[in-house]
Protein backbone atom coordinates (compact mmCIF):
# COMPACT_ATOMS: atom_id res chain seq x y z
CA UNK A 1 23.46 -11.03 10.08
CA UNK A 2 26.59 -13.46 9.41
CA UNK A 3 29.34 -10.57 8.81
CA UNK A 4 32.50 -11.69 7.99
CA UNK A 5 31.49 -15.36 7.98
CA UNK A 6 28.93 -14.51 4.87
CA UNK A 7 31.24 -14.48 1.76
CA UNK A 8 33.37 -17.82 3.73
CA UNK A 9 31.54 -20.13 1.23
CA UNK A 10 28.69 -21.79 3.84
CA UNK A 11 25.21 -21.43 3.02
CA UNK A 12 23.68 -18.66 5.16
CA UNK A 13 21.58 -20.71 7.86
CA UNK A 14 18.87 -17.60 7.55
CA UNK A 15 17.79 -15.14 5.10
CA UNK A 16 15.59 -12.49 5.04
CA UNK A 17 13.57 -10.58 2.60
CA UNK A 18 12.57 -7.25 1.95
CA UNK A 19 9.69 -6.16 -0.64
CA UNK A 20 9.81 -2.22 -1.89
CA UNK A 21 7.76 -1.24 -4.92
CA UNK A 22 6.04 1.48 -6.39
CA UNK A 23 3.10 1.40 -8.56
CA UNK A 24 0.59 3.53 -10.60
CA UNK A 25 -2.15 3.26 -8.23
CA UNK A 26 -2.82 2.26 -4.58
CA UNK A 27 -4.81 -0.96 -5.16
CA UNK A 28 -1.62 -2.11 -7.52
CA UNK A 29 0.60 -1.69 -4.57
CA UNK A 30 -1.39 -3.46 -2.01
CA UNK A 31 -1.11 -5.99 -4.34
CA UNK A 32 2.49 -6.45 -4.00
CA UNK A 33 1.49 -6.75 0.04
CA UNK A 34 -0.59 -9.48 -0.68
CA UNK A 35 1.79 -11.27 -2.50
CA UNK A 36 4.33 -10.86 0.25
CA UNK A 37 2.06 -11.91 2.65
CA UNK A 38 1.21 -14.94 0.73
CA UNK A 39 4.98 -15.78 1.16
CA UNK A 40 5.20 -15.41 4.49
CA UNK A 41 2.26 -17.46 5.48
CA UNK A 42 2.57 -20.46 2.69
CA UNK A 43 6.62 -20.28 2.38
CA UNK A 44 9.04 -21.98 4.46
CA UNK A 45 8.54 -22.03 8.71
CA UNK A 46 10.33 -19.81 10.74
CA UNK A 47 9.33 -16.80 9.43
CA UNK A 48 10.41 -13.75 11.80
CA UNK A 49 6.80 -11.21 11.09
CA UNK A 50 5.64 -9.48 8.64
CA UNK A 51 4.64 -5.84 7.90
CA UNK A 52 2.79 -4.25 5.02
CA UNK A 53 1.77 -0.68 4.14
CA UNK A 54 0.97 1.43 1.30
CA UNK A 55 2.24 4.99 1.07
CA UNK A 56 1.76 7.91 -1.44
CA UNK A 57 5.12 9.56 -2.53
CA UNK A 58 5.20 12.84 -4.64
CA UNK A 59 8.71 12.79 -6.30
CA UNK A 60 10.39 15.93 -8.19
CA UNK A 61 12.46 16.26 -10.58
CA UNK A 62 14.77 19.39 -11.09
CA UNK A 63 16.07 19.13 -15.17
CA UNK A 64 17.15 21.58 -17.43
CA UNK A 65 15.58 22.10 -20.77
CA UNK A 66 16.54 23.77 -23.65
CA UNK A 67 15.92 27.38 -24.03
CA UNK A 68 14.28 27.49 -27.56
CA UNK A 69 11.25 25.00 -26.20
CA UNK A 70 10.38 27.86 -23.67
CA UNK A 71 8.03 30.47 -25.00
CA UNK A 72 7.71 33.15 -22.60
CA UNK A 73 4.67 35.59 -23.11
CA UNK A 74 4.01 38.85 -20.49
CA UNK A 75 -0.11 40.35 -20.24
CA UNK A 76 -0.96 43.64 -18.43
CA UNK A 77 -3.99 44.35 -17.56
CA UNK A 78 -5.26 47.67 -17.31
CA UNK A 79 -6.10 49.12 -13.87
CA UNK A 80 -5.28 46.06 -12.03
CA UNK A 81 -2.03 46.47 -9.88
CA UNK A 82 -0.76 42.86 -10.47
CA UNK A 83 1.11 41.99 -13.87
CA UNK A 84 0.68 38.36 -14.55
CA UNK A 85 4.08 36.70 -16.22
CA UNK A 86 3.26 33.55 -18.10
């Protein structure tokens, strides 16, 4: 918003925030909302709109682990055409 004129040493004459947060369950994140919205409505004028949402991520993780705490175990099954690996 103030590029070069930022780090000059003036107080910025407008900031703006932005809320991200992740939480164990859906009703703990809309809780963060709340509290955002709480800002925007009882904090100081001017404010320039608000937005809130709540949205499931799935995250995953590729790691390595050691080989010795894999135990690897193989079962035929007689007459069946499939061989289940475990």
């Amino acid at each position: 918003m103030h590029g070069r004129s930022f780090n000059s040493g003036a107080h910025p004459y407008e900031v703006r925030l932005r809320v991200a947060a992740r939480a164990a369950t859906h009703e703990e994140a809309a809780i963060v909302g709340d509290e955002v919205e709480a800002l925007y409505t009882n904090g100081p004028a001017g404010g320039g709109g608000t937005r809130k949402s709540v949205t499931e991520q799935i995250g995953i993780v590729s790691t390595l682990i050691d080989r010795s705490r894999v135990s690897i175990h193989v079962t035929l099954h007689e007459g069946n055409a499939h061989a289940q690996a475990v």
